[in-house]
N, C-alpha and C. Protein backbone atom coordinates (compact mmCIF):
# COMPACT_ATOMS: atom_id res chain seq x y z
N UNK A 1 0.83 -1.17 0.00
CA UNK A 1 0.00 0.00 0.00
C UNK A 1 0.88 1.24 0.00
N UNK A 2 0.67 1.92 -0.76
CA UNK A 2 1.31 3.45 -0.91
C UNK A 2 0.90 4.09 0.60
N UNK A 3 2.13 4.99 0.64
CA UNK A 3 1.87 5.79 2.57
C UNK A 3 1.83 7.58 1.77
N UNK A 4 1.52 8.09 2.74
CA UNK A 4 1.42 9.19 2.53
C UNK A 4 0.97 10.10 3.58
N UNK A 5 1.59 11.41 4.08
CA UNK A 5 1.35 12.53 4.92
C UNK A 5 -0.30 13.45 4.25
N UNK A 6 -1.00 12.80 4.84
CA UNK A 6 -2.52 13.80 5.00
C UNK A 6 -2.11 15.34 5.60
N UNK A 7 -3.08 15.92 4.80
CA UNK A 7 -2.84 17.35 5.47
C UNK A 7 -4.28 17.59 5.77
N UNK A 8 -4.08 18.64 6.91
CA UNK A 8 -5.17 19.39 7.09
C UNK A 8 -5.48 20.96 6.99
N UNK A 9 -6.28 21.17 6.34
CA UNK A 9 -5.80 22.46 5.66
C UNK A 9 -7.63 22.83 6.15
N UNK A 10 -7.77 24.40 6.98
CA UNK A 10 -8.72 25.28 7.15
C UNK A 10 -8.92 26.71 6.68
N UNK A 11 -9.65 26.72 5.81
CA UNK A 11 -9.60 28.39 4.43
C UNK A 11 -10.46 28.78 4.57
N UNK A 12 -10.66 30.39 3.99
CA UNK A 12 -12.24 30.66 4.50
C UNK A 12 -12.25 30.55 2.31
N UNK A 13 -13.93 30.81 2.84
CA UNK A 13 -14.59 30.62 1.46
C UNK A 13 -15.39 31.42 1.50
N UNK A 14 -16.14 31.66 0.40
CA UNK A 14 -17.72 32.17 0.34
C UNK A 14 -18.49 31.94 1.41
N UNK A 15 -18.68 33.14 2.31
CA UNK A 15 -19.55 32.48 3.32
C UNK A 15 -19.25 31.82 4.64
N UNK A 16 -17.98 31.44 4.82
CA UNK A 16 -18.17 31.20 6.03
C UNK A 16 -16.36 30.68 5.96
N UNK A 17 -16.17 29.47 6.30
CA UNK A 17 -14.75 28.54 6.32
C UNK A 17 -15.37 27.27 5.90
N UNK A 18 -14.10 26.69 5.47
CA UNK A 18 -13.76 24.96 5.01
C UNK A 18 -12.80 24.53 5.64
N UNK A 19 -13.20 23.18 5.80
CA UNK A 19 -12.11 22.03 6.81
C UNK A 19 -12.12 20.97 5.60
N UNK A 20 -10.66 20.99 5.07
CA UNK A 20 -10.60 19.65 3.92
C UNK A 20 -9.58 18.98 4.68
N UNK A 21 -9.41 17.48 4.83
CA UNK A 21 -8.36 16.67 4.51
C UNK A 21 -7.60 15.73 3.15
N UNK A 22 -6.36 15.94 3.00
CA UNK A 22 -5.81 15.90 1.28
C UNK A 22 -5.09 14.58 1.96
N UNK A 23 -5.70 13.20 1.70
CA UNK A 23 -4.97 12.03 2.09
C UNK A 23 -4.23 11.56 1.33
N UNK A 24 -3.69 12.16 -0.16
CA UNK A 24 -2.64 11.76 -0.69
C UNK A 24 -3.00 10.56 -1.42
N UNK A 25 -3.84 9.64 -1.32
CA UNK A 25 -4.02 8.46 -1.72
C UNK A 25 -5.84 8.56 -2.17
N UNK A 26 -6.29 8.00 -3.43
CA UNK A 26 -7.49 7.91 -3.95
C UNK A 26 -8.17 6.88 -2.73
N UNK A 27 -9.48 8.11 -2.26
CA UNK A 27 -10.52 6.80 -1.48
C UNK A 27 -11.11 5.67 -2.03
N UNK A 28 -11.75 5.11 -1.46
CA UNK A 28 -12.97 4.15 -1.47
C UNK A 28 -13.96 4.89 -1.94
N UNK A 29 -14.66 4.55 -2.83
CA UNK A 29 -16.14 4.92 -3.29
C UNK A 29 -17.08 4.23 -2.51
N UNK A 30 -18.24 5.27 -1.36
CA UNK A 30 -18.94 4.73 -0.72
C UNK A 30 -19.99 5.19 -0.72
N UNK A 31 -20.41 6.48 -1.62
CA UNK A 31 -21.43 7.07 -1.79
C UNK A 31 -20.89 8.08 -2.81
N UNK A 32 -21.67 8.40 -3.49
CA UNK A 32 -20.98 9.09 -4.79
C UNK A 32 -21.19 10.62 -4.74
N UNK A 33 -20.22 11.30 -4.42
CA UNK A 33 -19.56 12.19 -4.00
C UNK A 33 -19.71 12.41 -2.74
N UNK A 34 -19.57 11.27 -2.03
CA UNK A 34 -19.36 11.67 -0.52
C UNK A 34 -18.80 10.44 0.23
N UNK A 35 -17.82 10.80 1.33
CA UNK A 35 -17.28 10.24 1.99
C UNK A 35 -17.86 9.66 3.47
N UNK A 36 -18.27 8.48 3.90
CA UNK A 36 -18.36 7.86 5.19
C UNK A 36 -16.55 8.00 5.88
N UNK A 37 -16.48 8.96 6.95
CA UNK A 37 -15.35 8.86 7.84
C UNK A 37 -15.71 8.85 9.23
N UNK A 38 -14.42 8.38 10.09
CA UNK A 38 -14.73 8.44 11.73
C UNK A 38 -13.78 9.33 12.05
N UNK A 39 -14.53 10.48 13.16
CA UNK A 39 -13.37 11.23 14.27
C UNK A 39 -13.87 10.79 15.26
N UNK A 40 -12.28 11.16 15.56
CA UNK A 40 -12.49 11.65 16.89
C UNK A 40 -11.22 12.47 17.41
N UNK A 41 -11.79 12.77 18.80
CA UNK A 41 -11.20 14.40 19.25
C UNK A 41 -10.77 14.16 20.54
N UNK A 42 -9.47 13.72 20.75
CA UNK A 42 -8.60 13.50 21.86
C UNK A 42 -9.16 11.96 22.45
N UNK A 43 -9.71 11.74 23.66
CA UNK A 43 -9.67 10.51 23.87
C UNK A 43 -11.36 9.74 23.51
N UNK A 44 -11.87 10.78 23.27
CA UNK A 44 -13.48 10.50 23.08
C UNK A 44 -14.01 9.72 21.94
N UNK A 45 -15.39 9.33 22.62
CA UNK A 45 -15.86 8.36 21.86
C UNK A 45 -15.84 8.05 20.26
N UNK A 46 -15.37 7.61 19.14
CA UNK A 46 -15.26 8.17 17.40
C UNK A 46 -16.51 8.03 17.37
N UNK A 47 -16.89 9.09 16.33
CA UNK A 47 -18.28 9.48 15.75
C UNK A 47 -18.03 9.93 14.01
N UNK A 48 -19.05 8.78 13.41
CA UNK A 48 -19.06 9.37 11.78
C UNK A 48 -19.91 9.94 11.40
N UNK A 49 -18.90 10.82 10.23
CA UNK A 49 -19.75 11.59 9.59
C UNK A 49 -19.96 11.30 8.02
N UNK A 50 -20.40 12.09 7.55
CA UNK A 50 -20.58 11.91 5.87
C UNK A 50 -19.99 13.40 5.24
N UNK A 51 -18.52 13.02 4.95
CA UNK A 51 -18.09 14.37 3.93
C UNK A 51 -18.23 14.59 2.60
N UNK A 52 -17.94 15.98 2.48
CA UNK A 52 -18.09 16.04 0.57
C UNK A 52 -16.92 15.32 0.41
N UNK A 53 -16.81 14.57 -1.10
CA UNK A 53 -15.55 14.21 -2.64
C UNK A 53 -15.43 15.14 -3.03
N UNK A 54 -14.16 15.87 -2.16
CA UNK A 54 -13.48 17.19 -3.11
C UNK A 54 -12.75 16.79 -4.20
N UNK A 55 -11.86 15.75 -4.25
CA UNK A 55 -10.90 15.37 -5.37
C UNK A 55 -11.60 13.62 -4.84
N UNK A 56 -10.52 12.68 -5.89
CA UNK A 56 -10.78 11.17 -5.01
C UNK A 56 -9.71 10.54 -4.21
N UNK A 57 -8.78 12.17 -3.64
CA UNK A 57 -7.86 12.21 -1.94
C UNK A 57 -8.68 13.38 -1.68
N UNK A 58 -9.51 13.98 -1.77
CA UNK A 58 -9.60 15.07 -1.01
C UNK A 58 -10.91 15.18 -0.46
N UNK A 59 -11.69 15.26 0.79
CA UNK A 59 -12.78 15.33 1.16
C UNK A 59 -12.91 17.00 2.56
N UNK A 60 -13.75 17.25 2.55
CA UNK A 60 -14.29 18.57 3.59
C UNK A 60 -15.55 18.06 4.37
N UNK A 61 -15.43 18.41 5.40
CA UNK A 61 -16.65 18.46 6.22
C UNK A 61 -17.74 19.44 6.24
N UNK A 62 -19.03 18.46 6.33
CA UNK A 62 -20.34 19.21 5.61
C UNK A 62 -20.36 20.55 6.15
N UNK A 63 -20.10 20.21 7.64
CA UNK A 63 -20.25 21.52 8.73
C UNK A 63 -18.95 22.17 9.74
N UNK A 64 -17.97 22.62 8.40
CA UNK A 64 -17.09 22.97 9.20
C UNK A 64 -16.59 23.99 10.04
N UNK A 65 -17.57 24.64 10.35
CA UNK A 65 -17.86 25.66 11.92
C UNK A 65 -17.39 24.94 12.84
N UNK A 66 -18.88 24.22 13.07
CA UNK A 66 -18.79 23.44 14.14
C UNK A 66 -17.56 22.79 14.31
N UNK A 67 -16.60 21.87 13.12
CA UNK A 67 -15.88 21.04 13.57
C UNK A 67 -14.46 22.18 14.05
N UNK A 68 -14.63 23.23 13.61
CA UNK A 68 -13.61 23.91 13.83
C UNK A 68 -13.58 24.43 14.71
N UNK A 69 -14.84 24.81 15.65
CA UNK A 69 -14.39 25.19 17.21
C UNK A 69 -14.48 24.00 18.15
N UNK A 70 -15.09 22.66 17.75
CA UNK A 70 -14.72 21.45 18.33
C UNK A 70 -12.75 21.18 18.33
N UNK A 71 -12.53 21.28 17.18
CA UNK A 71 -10.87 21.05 17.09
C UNK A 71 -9.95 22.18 17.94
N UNK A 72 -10.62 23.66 17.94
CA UNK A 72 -9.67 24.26 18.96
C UNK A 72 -10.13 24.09 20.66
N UNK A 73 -11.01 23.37 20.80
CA UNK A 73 -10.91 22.60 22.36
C UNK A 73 -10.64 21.48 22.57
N UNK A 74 -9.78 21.20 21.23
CA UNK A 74 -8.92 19.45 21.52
C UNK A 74 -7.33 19.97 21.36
N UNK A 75 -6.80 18.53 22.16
CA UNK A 75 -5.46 18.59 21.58
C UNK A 75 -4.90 17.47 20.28
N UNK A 76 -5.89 16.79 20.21
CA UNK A 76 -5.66 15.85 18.86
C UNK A 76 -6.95 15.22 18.48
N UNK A 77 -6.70 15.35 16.88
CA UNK A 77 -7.84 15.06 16.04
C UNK A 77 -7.07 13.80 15.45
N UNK A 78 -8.04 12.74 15.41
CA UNK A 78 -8.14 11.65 14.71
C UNK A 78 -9.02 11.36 13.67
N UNK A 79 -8.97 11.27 12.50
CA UNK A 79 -9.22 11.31 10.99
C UNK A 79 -8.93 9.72 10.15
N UNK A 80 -10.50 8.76 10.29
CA UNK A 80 -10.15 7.46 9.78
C UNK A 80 -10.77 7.35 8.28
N UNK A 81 -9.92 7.11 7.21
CA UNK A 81 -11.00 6.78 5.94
C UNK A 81 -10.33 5.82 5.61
N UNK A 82 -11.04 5.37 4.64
CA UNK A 82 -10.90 3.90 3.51
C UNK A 82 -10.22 4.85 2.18
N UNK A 83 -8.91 3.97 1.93
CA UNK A 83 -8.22 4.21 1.01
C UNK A 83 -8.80 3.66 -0.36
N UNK A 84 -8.40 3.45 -1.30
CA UNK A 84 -9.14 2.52 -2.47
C UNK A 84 -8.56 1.11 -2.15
N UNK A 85 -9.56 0.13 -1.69
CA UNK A 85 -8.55 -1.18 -2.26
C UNK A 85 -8.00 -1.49 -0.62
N UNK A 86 -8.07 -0.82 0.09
CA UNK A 86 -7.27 -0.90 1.49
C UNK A 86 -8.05 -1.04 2.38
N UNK A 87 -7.32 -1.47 3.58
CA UNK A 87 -8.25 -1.48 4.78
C UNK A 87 -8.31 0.15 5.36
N UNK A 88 -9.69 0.78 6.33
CA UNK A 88 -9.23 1.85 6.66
C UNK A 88 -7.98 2.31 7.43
N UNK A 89 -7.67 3.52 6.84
CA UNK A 89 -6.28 4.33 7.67
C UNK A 89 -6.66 5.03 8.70
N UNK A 90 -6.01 5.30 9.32
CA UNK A 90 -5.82 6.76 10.40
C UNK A 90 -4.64 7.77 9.95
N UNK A 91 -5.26 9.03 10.39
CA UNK A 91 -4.52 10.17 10.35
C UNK A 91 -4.61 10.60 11.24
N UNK A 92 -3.62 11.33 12.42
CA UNK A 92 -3.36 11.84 13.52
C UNK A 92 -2.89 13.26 13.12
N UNK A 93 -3.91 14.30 13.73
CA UNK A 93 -3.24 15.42 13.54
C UNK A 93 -3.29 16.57 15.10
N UNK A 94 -2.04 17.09 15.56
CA UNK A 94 -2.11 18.11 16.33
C UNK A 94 -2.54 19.29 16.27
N UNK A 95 -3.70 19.40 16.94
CA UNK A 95 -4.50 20.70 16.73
C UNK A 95 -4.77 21.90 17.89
N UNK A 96 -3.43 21.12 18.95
CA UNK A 96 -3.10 22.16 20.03
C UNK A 96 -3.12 23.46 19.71
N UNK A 97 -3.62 24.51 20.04
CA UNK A 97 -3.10 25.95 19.88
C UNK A 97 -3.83 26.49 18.78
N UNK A 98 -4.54 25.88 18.25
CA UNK A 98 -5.63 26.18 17.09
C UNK A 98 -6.61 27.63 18.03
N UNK A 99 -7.14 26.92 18.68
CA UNK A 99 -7.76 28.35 19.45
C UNK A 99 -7.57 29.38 19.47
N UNK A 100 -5.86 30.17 19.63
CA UNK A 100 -5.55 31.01 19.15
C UNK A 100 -5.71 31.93 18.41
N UNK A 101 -5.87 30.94 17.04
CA UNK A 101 -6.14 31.68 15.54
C UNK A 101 -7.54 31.70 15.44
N UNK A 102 -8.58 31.05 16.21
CA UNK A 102 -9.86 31.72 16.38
C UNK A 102 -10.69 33.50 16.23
N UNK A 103 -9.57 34.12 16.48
CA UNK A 103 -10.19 35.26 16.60
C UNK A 103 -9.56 35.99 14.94
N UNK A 104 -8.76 35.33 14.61
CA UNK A 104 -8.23 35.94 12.99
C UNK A 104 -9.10 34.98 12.06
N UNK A 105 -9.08 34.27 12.38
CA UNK A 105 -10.17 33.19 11.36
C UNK A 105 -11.59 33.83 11.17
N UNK A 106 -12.26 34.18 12.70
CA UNK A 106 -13.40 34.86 12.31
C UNK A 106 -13.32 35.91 11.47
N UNK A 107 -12.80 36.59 11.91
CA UNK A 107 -12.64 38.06 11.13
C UNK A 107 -12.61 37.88 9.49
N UNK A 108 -11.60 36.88 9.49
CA UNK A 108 -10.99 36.96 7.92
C UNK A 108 -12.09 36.04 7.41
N UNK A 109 -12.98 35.23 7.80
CA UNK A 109 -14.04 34.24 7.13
C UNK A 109 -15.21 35.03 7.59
N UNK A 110 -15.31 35.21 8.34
CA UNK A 110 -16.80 35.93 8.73
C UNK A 110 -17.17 37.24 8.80
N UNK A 111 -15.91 38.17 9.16
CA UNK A 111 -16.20 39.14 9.48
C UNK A 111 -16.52 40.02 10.53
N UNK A 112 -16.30 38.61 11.82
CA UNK A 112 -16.45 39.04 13.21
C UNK A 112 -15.17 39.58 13.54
């Protein structure tokens, strides 16, 4: 199986912000243009969601507000999908200190 460094990348857009993860590797087709994934957020229970098929490595979360002031009251986000052909992966990402940039994020995405 090919490896690869996922990124997590948060932009504002039209309207509000986006939360994409770029897994480097083509998913699993499990709904057509959308992704079945599991988080979870430091030691807590994983909970799935259903993201958009930005590319077929790239998916965003439907509601990424929410997940984005959930992630600046964690210290690690866990990110599981199905590769093509593979069993599911994990991605571990540090999202310590994210809170921070809360108050420039609004501004620059929202306008607060």
């Amino acid at each position: 199986m090919k490896t690869s460094v996922p990124v997590l990348t948060i932009q504002c857009v039209k309207g509000g912000a986006a939360l994409y993860v770029e897994t480097g590797m083509a998913l699993e087709v499990t709904v057509v243009d959308q992704q079945i994934v599991q988080l979870r957020l430091d030691g807590s229970k994983p909970f799935t969601q259903r993201w958009r098929e930005v590319t077929n490595a790239t998916v965003s979360a439907r509601d990424a507000t929410t997940l984005i002031k959930q992630l600046a009251q964690s210290q690690k986000f866990i990110f599981e999908f199905t590769p093509f052909g593979s069993a599911p992966a994990q991605a571990e990402f540090a999202v310590a200190g994210l809170s921070a940039y809360l108050p420039q994020l609004a501004k620059a995405c929202w306008g607060k």
